[in-house]
PDB file of N, CA and C in Angstrom:
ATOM      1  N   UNK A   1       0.824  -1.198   0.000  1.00  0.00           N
ATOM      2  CA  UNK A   1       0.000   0.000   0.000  1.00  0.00           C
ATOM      3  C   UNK A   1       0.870   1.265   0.000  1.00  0.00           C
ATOM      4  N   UNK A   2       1.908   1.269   0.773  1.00  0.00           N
ATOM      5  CA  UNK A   2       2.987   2.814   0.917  1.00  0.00           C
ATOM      6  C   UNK A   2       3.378   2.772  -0.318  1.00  0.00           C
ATOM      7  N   UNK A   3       3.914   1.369  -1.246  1.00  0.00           N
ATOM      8  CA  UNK A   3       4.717   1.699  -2.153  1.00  0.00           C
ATOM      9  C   UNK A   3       3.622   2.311  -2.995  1.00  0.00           C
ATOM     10  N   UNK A   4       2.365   1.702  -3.604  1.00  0.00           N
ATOM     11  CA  UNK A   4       1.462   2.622  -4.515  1.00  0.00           C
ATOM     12  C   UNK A   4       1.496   3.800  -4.020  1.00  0.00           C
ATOM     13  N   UNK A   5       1.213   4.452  -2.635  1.00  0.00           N
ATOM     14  CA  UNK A   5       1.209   5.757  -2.395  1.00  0.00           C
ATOM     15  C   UNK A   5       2.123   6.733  -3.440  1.00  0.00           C
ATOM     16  N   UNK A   6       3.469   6.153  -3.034  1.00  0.00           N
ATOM     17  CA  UNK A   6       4.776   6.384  -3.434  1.00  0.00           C
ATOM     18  C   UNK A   6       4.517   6.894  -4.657  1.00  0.00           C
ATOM     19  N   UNK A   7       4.164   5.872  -5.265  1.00  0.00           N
ATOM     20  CA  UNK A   7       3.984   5.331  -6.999  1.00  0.00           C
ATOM     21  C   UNK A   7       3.122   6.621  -7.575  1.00  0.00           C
ATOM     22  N   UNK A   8       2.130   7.356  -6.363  1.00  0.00           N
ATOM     23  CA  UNK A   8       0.721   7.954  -6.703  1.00  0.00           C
ATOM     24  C   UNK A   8       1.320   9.088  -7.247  1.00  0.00           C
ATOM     25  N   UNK A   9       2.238   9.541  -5.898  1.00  0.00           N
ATOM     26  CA  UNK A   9       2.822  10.619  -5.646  1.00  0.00           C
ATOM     27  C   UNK A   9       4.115  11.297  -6.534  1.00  0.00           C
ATOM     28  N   UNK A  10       4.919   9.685  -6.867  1.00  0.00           N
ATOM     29  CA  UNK A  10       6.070  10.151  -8.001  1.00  0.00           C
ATOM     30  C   UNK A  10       5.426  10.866  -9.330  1.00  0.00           C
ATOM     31  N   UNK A  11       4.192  10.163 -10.202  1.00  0.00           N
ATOM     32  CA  UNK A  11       3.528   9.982 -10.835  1.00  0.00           C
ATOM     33  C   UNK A  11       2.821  11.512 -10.953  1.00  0.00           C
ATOM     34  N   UNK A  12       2.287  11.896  -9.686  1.00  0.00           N
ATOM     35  CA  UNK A  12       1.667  13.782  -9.964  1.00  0.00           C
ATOM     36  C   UNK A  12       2.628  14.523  -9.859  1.00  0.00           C
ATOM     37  N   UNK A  13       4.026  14.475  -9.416  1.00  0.00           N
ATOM     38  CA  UNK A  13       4.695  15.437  -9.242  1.00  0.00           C
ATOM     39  C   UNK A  13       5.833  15.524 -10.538  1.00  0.00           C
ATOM     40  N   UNK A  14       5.791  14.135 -11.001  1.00  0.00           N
ATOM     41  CA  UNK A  14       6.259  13.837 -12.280  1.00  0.00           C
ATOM     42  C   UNK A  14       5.582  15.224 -13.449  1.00  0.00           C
ATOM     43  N   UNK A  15       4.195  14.402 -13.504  1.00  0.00           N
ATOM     44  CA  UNK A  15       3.636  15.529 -14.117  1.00  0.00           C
ATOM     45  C   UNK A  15       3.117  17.020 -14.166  1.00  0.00           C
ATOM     46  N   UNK A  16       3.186  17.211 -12.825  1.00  0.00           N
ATOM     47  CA  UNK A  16       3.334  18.746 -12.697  1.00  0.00           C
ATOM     48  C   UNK A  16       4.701  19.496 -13.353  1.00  0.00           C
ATOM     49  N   UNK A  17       5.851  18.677 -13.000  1.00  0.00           N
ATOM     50  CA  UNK A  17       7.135  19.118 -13.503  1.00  0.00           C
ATOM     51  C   UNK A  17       7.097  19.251 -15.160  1.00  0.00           C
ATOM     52  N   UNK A  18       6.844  18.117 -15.812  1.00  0.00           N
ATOM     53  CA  UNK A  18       6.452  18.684 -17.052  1.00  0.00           C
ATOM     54  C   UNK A  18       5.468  19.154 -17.583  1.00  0.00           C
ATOM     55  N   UNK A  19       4.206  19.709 -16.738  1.00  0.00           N
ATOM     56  CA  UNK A  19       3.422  20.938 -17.430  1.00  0.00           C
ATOM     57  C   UNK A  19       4.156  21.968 -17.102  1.00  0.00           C
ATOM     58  N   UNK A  20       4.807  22.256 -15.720  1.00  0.00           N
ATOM     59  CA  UNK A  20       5.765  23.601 -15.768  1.00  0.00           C
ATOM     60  C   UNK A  20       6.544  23.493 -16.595  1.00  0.00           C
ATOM     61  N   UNK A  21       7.246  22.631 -16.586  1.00  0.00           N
ATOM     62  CA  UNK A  21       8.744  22.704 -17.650  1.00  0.00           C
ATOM     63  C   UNK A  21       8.274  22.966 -19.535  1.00  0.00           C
ATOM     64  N   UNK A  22       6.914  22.503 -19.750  1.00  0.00           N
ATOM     65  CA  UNK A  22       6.727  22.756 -21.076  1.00  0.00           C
ATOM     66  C   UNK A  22       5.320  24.233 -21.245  1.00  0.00           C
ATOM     67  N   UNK A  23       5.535  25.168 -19.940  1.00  0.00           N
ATOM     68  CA  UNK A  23       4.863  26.412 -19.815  1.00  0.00           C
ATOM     69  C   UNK A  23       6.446  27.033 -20.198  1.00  0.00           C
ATOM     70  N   UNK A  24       7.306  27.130 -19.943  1.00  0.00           N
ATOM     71  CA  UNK A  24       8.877  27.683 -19.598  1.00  0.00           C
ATOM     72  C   UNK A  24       9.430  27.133 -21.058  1.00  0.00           C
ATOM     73  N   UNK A  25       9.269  27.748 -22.034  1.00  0.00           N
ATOM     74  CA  UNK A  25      10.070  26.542 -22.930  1.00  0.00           C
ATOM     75  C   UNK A  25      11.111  28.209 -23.372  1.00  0.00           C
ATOM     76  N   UNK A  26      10.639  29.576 -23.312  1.00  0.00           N
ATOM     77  CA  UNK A  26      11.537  30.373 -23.715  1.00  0.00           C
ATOM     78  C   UNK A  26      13.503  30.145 -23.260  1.00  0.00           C
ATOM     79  N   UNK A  27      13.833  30.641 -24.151  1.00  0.00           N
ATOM     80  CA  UNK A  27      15.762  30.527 -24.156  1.00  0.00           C
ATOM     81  C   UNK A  27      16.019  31.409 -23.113  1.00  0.00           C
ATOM     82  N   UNK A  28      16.787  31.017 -22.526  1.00  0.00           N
ATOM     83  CA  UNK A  28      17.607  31.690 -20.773  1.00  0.00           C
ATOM     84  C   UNK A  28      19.679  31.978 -21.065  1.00  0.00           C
ATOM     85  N   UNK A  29      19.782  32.594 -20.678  1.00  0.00           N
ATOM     86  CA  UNK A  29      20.887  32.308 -20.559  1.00  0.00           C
ATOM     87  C   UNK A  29      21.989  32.171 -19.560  1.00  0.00           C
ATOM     88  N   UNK A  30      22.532  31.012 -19.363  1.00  0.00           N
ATOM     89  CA  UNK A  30      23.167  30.188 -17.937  1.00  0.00           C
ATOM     90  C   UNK A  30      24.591  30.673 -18.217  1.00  0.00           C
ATOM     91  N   UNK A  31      25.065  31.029 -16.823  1.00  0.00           N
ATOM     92  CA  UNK A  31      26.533  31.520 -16.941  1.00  0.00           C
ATOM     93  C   UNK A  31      26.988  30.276 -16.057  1.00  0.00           C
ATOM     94  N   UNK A  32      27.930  29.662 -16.574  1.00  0.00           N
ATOM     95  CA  UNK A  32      28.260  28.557 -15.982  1.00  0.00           C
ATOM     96  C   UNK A  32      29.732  28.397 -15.653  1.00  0.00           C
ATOM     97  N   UNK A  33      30.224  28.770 -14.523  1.00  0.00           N
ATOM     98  CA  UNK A  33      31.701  29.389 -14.705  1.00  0.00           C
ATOM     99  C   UNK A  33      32.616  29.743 -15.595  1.00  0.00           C
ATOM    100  N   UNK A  34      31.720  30.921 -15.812  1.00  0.00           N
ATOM    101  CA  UNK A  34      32.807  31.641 -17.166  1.00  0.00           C
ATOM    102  C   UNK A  34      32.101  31.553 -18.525  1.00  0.00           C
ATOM    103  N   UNK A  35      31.680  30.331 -18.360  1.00  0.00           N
ATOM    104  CA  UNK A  35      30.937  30.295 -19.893  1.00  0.00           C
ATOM    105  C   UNK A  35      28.856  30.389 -20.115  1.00  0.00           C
ATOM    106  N   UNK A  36      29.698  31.340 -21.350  1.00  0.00           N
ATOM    107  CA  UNK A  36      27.673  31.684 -21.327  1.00  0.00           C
ATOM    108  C   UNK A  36      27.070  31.052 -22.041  1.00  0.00           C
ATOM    109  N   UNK A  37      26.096  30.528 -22.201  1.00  0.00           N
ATOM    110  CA  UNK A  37      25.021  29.777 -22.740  1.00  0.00           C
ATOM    111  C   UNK A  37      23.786  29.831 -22.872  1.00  0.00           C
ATOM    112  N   UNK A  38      23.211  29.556 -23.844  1.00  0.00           N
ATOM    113  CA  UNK A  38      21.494  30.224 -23.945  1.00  0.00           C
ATOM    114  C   UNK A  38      20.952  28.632 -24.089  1.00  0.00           C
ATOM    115  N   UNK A  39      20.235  28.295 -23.038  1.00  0.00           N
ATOM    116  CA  UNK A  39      19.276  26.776 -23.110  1.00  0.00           C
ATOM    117  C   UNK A  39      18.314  27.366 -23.219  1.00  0.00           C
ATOM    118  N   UNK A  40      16.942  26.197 -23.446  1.00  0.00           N
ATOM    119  CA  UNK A  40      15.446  26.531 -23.168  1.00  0.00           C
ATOM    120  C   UNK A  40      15.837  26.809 -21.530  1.00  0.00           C
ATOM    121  N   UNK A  41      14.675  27.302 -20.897  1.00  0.00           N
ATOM    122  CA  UNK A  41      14.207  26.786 -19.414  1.00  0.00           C
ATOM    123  C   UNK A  41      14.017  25.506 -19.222  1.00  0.00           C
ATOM    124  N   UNK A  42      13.295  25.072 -20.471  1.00  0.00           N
ATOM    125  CA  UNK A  42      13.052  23.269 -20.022  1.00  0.00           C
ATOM    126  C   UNK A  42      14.047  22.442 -20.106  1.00  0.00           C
ATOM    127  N   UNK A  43      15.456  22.847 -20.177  1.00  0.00           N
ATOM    128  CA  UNK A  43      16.620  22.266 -20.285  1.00  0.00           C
ATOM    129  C   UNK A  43      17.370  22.545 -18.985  1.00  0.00           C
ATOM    130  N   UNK A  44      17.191  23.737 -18.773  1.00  0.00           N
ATOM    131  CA  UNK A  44      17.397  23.925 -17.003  1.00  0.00           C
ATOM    132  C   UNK A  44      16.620  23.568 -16.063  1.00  0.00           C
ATOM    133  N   UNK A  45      15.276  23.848 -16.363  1.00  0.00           N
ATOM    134  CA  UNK A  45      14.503  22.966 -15.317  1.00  0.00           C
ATOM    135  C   UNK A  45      14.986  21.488 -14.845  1.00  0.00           C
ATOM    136  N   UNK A  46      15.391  20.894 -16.228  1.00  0.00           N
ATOM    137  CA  UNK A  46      14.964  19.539 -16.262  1.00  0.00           C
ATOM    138  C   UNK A  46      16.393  18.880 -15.537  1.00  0.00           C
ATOM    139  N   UNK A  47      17.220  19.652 -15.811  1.00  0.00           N
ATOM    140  CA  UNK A  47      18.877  18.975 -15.450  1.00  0.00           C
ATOM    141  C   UNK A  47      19.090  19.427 -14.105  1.00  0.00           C
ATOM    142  N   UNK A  48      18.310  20.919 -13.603  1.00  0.00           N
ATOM    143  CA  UNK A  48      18.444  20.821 -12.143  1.00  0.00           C
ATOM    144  C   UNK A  48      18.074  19.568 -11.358  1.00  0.00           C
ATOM    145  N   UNK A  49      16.620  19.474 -11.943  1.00  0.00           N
ATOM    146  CA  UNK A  49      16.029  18.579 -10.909  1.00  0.00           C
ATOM    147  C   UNK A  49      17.145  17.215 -10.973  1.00  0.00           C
ATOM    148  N   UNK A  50      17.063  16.562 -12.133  1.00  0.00           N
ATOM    149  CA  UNK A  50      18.180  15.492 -12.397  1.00  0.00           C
ATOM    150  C   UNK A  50      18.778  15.719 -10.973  1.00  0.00           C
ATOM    151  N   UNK A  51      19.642  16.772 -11.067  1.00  0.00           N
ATOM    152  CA  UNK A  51      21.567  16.748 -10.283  1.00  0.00           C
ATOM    153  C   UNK A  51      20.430  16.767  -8.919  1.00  0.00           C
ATOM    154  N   UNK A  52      19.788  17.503  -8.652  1.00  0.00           N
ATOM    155  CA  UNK A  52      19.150  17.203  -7.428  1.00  0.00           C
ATOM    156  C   UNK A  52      18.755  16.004  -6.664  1.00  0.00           C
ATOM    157  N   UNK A  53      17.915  15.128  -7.558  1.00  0.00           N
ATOM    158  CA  UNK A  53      17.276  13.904  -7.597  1.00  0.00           C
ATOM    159  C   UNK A  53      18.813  12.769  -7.370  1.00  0.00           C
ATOM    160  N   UNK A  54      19.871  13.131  -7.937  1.00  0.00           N
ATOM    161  CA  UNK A  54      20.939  12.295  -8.183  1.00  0.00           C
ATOM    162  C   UNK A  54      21.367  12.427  -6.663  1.00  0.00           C
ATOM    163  N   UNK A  55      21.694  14.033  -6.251  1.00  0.00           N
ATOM    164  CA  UNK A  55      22.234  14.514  -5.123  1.00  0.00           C
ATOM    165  C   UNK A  55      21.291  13.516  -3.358  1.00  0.00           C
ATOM    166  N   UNK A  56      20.249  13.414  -4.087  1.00  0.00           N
ATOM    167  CA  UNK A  56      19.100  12.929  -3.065  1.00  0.00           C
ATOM    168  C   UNK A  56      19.568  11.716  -2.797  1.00  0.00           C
ATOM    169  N   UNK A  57      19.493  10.903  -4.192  1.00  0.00           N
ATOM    170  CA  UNK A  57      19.734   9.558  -4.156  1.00  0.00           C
ATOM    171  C   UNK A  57      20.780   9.203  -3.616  1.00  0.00           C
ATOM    172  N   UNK A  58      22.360   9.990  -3.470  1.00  0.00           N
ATOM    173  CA  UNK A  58      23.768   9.757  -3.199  1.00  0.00           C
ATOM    174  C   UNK A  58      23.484   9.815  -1.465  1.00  0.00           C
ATOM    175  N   UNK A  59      22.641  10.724  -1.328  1.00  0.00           N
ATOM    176  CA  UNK A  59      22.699  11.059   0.630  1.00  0.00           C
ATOM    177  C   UNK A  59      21.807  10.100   0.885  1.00  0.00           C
ATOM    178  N   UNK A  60      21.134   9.587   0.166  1.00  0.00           N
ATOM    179  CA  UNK A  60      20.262   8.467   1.122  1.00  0.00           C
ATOM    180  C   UNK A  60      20.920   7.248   1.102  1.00  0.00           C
ATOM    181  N   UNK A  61      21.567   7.088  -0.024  1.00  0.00           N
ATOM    182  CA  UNK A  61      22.715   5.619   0.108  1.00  0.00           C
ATOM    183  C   UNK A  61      23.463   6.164   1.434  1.00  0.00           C
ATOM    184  N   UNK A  62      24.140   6.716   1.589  1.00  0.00           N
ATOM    185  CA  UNK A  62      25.391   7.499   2.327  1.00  0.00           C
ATOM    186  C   UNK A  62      24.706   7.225   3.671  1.00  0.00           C
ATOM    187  N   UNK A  63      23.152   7.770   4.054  1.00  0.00           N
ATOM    188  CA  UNK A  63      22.576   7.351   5.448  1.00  0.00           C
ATOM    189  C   UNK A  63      22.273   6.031   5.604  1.00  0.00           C
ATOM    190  N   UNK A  64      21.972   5.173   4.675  1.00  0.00           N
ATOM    191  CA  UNK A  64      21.224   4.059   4.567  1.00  0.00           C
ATOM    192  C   UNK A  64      22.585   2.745   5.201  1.00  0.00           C
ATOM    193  N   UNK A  65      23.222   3.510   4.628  1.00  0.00           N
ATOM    194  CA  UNK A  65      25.014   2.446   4.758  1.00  0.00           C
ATOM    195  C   UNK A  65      24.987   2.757   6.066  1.00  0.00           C
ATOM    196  N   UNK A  66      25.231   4.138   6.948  1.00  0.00           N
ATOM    197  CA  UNK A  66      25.005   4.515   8.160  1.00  0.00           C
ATOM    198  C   UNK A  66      24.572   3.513   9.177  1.00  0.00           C
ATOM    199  N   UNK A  67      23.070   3.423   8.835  1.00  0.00           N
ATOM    200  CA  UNK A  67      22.048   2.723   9.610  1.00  0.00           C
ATOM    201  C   UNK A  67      22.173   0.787   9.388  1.00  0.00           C
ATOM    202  N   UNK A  68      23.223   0.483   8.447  1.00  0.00           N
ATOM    203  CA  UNK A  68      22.948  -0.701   8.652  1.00  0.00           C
ATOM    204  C   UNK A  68      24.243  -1.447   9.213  1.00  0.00           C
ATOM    205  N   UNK A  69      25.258  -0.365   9.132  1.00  0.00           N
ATOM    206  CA  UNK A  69      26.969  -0.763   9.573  1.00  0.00           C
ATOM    207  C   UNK A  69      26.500  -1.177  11.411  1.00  0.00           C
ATOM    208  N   UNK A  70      26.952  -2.332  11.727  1.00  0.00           N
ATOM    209  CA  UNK A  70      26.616  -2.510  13.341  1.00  0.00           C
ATOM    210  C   UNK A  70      27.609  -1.399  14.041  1.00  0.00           C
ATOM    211  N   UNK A  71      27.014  -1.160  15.080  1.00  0.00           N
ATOM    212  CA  UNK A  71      27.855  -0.545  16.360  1.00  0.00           C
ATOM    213  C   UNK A  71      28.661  -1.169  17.179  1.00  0.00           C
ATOM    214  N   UNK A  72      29.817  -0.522  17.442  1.00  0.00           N
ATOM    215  CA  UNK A  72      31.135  -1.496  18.047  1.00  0.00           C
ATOM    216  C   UNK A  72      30.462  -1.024  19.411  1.00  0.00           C
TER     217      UNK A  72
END
C-alpha cells in the first residue's frame, strides 16, 4: 500500500514538472563558470532537478550504509 502511495505521488509530481517545464520553454541564458550559454528553461529545469534527484539519491545511500553498519 505505501509503495502505490509512493507510486501515486512520483507519478503527480512527475507531471506537474512537465506541465511547468513545457509552460517555460523560452531561451535563458546560464553563466556557468565563465561560460555563457542560452538553453530553453526546459533544459534547465529539467537537469536541475536530475543533479538534485541524483544529489538525493547519493545522501540516502550514504545514510542508509550509516544505519545498517553494526555498532562497536
Amino acid at each position: 500500500m505505501k509503495q502505490q502511495q509512493r507510486l501515486i505521488v512520483g507519478i503527480v509530481l512527475t507531471l506537474v514538472l512537465i506541465i511547468f517545464a513545457l509552460l517555460n520553454g523560452q531561451s535563458v541564458t546560464v553563466n556557468f563558470f565563465g561560460a555563457m550559454v542560452h538553453w530553453p528553461l526546459i533544459v534547465v529545469i529539467v537537469v536541475s532537478v536530475l543533479i538534485g534527484a541524483i544529489i538525493a539519491w547519493l545522501a540516502s545511500k550514504s545514510w542508509g550504509n550509516k544505519a545498517k553498519t553494526p555498532k562497536k
